[in-house]
Structures are given as structure tokens and as C-alpha cells.
C-alpha atoms as a PDB file:
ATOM      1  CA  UNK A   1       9.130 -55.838  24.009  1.00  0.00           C
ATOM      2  CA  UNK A   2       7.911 -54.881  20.475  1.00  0.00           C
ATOM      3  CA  UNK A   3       5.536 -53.482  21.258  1.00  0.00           C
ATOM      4  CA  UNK A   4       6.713 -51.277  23.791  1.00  0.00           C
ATOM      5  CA  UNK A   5       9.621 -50.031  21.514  1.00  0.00           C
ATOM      6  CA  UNK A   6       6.782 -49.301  18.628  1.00  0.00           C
ATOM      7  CA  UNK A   7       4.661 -47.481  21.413  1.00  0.00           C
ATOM      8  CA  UNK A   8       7.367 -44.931  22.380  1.00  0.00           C
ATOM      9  CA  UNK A   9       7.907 -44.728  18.553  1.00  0.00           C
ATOM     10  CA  UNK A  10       4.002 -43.175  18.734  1.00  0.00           C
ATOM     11  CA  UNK A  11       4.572 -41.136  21.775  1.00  0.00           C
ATOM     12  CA  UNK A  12       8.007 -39.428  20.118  1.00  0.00           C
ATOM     13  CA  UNK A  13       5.914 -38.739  17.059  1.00  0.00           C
ATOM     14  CA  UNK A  14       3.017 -37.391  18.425  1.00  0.00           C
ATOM     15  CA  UNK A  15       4.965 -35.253  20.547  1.00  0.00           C
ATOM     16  CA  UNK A  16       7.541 -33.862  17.248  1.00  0.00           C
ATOM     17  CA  UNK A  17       4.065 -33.484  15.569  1.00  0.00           C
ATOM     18  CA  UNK A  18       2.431 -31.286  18.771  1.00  0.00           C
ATOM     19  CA  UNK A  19       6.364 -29.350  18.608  1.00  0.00           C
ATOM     20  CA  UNK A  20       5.853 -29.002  14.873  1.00  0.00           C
ATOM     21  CA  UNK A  21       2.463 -27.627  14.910  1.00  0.00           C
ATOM     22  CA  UNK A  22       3.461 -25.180  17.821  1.00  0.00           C
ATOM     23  CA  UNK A  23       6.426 -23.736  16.288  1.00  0.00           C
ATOM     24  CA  UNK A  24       3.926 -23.461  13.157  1.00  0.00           C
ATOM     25  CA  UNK A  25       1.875 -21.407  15.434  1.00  0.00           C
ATOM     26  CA  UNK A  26       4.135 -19.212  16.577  1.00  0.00           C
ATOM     27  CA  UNK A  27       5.925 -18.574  13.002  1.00  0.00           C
ATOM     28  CA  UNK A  28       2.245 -17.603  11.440  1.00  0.00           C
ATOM     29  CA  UNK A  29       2.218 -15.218  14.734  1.00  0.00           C
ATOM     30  CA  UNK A  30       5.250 -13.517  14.212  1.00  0.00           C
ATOM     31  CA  UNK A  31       4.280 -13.008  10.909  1.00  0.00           C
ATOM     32  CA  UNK A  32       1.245 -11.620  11.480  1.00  0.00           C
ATOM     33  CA  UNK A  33       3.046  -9.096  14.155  1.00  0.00           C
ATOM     34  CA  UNK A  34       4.715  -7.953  11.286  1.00  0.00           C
ATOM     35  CA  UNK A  35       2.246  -7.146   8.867  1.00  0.00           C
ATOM     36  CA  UNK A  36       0.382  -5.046  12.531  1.00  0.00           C
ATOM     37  CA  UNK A  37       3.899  -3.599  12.543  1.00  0.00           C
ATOM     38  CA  UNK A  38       3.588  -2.772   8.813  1.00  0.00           C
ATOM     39  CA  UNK A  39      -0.218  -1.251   8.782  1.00  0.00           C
ATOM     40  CA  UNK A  40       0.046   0.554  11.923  1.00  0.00           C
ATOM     41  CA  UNK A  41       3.525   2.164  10.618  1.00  0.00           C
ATOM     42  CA  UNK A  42       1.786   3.302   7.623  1.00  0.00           C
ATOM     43  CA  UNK A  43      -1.270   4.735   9.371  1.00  0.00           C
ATOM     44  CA  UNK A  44       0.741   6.508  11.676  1.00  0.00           C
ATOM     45  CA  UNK A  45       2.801   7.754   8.511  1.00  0.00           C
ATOM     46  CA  UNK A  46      -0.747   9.303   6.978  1.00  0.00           C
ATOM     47  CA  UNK A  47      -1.505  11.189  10.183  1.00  0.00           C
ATOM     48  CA  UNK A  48       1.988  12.741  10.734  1.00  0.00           C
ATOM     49  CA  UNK A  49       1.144  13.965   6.814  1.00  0.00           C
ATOM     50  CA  UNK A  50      -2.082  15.081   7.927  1.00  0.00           C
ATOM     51  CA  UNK A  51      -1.268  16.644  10.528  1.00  0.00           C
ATOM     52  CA  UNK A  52       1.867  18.367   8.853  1.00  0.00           C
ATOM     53  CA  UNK A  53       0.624  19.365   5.550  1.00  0.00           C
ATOM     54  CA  UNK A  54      -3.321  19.472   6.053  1.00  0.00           C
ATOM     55  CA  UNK A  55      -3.757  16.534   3.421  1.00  0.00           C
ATOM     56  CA  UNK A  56      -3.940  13.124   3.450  1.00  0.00           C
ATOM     57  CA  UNK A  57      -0.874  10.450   2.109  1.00  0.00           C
ATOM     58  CA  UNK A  58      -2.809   9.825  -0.832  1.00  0.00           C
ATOM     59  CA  UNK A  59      -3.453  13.113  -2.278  1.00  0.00           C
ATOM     60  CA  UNK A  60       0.661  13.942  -1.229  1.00  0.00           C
ATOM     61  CA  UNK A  61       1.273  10.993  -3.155  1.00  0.00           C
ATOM     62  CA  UNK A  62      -0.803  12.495  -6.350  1.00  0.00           C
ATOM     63  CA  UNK A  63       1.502  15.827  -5.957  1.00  0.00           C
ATOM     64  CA  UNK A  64       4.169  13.943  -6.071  1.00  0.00           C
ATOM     65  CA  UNK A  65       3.187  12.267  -8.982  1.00  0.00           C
ATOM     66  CA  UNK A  66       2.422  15.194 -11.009  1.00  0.00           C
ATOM     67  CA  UNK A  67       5.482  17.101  -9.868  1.00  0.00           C
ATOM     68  CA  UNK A  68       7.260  14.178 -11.215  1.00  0.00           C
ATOM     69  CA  UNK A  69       5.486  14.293 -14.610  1.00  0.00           C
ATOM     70  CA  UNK A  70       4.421  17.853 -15.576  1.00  0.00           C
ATOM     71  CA  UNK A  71       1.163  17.470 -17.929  1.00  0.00           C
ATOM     72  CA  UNK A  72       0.106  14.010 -16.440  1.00  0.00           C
ATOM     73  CA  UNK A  73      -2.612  12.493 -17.347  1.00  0.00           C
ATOM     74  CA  UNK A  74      -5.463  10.703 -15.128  1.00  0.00           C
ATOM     75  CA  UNK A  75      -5.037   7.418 -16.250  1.00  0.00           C
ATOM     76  CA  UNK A  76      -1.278   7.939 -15.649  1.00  0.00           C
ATOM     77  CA  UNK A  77      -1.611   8.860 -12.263  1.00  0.00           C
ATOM     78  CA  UNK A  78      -4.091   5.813 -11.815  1.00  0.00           C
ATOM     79  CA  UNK A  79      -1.269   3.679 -13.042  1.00  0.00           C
ATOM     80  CA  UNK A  80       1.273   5.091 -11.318  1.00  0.00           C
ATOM     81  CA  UNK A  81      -0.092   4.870  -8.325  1.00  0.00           C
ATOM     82  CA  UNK A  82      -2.435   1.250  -8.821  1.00  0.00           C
ATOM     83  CA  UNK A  83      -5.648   2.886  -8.418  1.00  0.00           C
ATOM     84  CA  UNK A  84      -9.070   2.910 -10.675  1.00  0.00           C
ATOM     85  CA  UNK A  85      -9.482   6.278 -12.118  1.00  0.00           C
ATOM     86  CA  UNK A  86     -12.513   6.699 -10.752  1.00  0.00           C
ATOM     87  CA  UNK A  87     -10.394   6.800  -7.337  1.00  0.00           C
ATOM     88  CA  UNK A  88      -7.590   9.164  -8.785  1.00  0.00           C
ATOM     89  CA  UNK A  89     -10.562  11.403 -10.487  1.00  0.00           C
ATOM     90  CA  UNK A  90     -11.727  11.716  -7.147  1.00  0.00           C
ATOM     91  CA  UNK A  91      -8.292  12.957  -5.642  1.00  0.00           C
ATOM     92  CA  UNK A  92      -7.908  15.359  -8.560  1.00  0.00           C
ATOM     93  CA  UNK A  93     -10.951  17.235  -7.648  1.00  0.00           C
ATOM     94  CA  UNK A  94      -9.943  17.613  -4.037  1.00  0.00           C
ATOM     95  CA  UNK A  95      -7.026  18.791  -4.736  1.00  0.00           C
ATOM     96  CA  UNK A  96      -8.256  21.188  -7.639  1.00  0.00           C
ATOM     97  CA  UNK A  97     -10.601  22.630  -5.415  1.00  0.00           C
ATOM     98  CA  UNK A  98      -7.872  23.142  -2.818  1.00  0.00           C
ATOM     99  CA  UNK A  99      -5.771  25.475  -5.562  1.00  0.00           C
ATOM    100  CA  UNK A 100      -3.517  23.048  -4.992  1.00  0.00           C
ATOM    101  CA  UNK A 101      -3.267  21.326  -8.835  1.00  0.00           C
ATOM    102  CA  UNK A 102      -4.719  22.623 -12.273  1.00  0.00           C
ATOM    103  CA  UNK A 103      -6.249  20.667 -14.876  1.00  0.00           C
ATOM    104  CA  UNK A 104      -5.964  21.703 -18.392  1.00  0.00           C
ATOM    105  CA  UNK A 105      -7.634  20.256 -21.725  1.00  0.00           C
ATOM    106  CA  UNK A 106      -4.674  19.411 -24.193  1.00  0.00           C
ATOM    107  CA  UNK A 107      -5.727  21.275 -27.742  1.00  0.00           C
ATOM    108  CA  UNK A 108      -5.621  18.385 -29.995  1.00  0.00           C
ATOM    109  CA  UNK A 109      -8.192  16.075 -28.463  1.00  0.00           C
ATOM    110  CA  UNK A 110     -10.468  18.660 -25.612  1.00  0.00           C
ATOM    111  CA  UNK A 111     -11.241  15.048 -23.692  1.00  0.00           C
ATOM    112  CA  UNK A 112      -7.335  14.578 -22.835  1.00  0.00           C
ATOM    113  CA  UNK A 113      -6.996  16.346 -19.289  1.00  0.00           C
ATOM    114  CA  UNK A 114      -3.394  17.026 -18.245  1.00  0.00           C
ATOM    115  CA  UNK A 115      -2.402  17.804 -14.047  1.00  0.00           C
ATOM    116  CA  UNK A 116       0.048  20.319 -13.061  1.00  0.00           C
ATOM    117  CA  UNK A 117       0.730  21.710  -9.824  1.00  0.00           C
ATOM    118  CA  UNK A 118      -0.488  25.311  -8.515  1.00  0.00           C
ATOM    119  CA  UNK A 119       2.529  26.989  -7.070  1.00  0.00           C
ATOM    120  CA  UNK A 120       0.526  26.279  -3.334  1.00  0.00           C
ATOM    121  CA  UNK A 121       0.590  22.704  -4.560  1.00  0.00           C
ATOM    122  CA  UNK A 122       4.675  22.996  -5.046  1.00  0.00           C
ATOM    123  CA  UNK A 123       4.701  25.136  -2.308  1.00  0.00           C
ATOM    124  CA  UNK A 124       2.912  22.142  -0.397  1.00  0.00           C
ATOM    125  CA  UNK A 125       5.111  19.173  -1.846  1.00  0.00           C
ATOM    126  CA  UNK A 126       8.365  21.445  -0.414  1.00  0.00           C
ATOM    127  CA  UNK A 127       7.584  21.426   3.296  1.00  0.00           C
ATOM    128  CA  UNK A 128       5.519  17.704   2.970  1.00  0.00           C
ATOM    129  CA  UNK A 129       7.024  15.004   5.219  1.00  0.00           C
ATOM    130  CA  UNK A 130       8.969  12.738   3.094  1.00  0.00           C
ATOM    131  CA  UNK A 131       8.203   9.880   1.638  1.00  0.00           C
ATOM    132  CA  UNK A 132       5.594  11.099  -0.175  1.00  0.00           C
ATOM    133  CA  UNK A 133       3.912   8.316  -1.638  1.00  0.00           C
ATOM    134  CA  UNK A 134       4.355   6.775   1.527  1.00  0.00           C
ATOM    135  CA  UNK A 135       6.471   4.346   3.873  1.00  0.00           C
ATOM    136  CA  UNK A 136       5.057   1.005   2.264  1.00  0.00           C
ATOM    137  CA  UNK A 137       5.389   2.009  -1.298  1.00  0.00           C
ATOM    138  CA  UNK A 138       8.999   3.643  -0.848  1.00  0.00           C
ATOM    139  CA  UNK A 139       9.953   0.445   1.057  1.00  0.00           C
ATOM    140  CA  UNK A 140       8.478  -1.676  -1.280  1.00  0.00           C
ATOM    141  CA  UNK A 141      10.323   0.087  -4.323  1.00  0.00           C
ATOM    142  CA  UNK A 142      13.470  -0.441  -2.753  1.00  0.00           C
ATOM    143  CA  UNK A 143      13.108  -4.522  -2.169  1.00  0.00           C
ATOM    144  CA  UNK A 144      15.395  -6.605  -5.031  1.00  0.00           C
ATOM    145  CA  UNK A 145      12.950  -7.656  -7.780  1.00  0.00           C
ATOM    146  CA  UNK A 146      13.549 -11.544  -7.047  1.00  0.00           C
ATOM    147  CA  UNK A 147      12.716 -10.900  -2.899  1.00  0.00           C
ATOM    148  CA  UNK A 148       9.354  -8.551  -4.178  1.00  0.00           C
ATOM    149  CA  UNK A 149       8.706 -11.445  -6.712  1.00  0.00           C
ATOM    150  CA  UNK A 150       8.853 -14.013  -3.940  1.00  0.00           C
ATOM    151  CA  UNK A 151       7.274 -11.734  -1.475  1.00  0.00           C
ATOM    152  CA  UNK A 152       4.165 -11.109  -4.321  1.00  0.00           C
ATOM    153  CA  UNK A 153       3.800 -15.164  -4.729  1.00  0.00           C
ATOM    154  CA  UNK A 154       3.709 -15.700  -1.181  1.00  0.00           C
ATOM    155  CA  UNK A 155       0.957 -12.675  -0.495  1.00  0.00           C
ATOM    156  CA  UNK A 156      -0.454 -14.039  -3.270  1.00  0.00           C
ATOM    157  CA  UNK A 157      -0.588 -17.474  -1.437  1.00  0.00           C
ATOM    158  CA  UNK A 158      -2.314 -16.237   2.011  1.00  0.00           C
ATOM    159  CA  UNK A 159      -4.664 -14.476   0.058  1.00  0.00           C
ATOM    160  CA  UNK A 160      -5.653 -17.724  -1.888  1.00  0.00           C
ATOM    161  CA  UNK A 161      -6.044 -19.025   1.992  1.00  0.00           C
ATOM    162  CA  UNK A 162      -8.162 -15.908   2.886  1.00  0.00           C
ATOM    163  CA  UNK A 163     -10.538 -16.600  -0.123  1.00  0.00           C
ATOM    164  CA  UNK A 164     -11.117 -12.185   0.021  1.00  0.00           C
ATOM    165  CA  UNK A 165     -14.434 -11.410  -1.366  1.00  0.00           C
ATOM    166  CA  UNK A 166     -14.020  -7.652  -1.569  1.00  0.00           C
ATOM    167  CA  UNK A 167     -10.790  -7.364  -4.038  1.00  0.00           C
ATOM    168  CA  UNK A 168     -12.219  -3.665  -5.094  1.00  0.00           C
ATOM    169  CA  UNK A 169     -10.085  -2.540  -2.353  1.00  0.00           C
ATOM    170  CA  UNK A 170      -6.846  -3.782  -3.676  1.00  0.00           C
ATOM    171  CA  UNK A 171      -7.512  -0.110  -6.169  1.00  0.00           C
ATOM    172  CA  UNK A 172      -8.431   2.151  -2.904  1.00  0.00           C
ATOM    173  CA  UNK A 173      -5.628   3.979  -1.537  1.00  0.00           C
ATOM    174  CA  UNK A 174      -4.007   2.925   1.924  1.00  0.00           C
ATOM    175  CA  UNK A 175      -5.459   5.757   3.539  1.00  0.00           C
ATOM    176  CA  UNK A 176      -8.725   5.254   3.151  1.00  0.00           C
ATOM    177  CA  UNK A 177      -8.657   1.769   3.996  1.00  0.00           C
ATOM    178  CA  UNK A 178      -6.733   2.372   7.212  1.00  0.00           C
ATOM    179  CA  UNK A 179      -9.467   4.940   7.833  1.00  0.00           C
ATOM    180  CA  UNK A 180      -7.283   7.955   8.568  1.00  0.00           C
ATOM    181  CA  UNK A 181      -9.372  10.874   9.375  1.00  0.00           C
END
């Protein structure tokens, strides 16, 4: 009789253990819907910009930036907007080249270059879909600091799982890793 009763002990905790793991499954699923829910939202958020302003969320983003901060600097902007400057030095001279921002050499040291927006570039920034540094960041900036703080420990987690090789990227703006063209 023991043994029997120690048996169905086995069978009940194999089966929690099976119910466990499956409703571990499913959580990791419906997280992962999420963060699909979260990429394509942004991606679809650069190509409504695209398509409405005729340039991409990051370079919005950079106007928005400068009309923030008259006289910004490019390792500012990097900062601002968690970047390498090589990537934000890039931006700048799409945008310069599109009239669209001016750079100017500040007197007192002729290596300092400050950003300021053409009046196309404000013109630009006016009728630009809003947000414009984008639905992630916005939504991001407007999460309670202990929730980000949790949320940043726990990406932080899954991406110690992940073991990513490439962690240039985490400096690339959204857009180009989404590949919006």
C-alpha cells in the first residue's frame, strides 16, 4: 500500500512539474508577443514619419533635439539620444545637406561645432508626426523610475541568457536596425 501511495505521489509531481513548465512556456510566449507588439509598433511609427515628413524617425528625433537645445553640440546629441557620434555625425550631414540644420564653429575653440535648425528644418519639426523621438523612447520616458529600473535589470537578465555578440548595435538608432527604408 506504500508503495502505491508514494507512486501517485510521483505521478502528481511529474504532472505539477509538466503544468509548471507549460505555463512557463506560455508566460515566455506572451512575453515575447509583446516585445513583436513593441518592434513592429515602432517600425510602423518610422514609416508613418517617412512617409509624412520625407525623413526617417531618427533624423526627426535629431531636430527635435536641436530645437530643444539651440547651439547643440555633437556629442550632446549623441548623448541625448544614446548613440556613438560617429552615428549622430552621420545624421548631421544628412540633414545639413538637406538645408534642413546648420552647423557653425563656436569662435573660441574652431573644433567645437554647434547644430541649429534651418527654418525648413523648423518648418519640418512643425508638421512632423508626433512623438518625435519616437513611440519607444516617449513611452519609455514616461515609465516610474523604480518600474524602468526593474524593467532595465530584467532586459538586462534575458540578454545575459542571449549571450549577444554584436552589442555595437545597442548605439545604432531603431530605425536602422528595424531596416526602415
Amino acid at each position: 500500500m506504500k508503495t502505491i501511495k508514494e507512486s501517485g505521489k510521483s505521478v502528481t509531481n511529474r504532472a505539477r512539474k509538466k503544468s509548471s513548465r507549460k505555463a512557463d512556456q506560455q508566460l515566455a510566449l506572451a512575453v515575447l508577443m509583446k516585445f513583436r507588439l513593441i518592434v513592429n509598433s515602432a517600425k510602423r511609427h518610422f514609416k508613418w514619419v517617412e512617409k509624412q515628413c520625407g525623413i526617417n524617425g531618427a533624423q526627426l528625433w535629431v531636430l527635435w533635439e536641436i530645437d530643444q537645445a539651440p547651439g547643440l553640440r555633437v556629442s550632446e546629441l549623441a548623448a541625448a539620444m544614446a548613440m556613438h557620434q560617429s552615428t549622430a555625425s552621420n545624421l548631421i550631414e544628412k540633414l545639413t545637406q538637406s538645408k534642413l540644420i546648420t552647423r557653425k564653429r563656436a569662435s573660441g575653440d574652431r573644433r567645437v561645432v554647434t547644430l541649429f535648425l534651418t527654418e525648413a528644418g523648423k518648418a519640418l519639426l512643425r508638421r512632423a508626426p508626433r512623438p518625435a523621438r519616437g513611440r519607444l523612447p516617449e513611452a519609455l520616458y514616461r515609465v516610474p523610475r523604480n518600474a524602468l529600473s526593474l524593467l532595465d535589470e530584467l532586459l538586462e537578465r534575458v540578454l545575459h541568457e542571449m549571450r549577444p555578440t554584436e552589442k555595437r548595435s545597442m548605439k545604432k538608432p531603431l530605425a536602422e536596425l528595424l531596416a526602415v527604408k
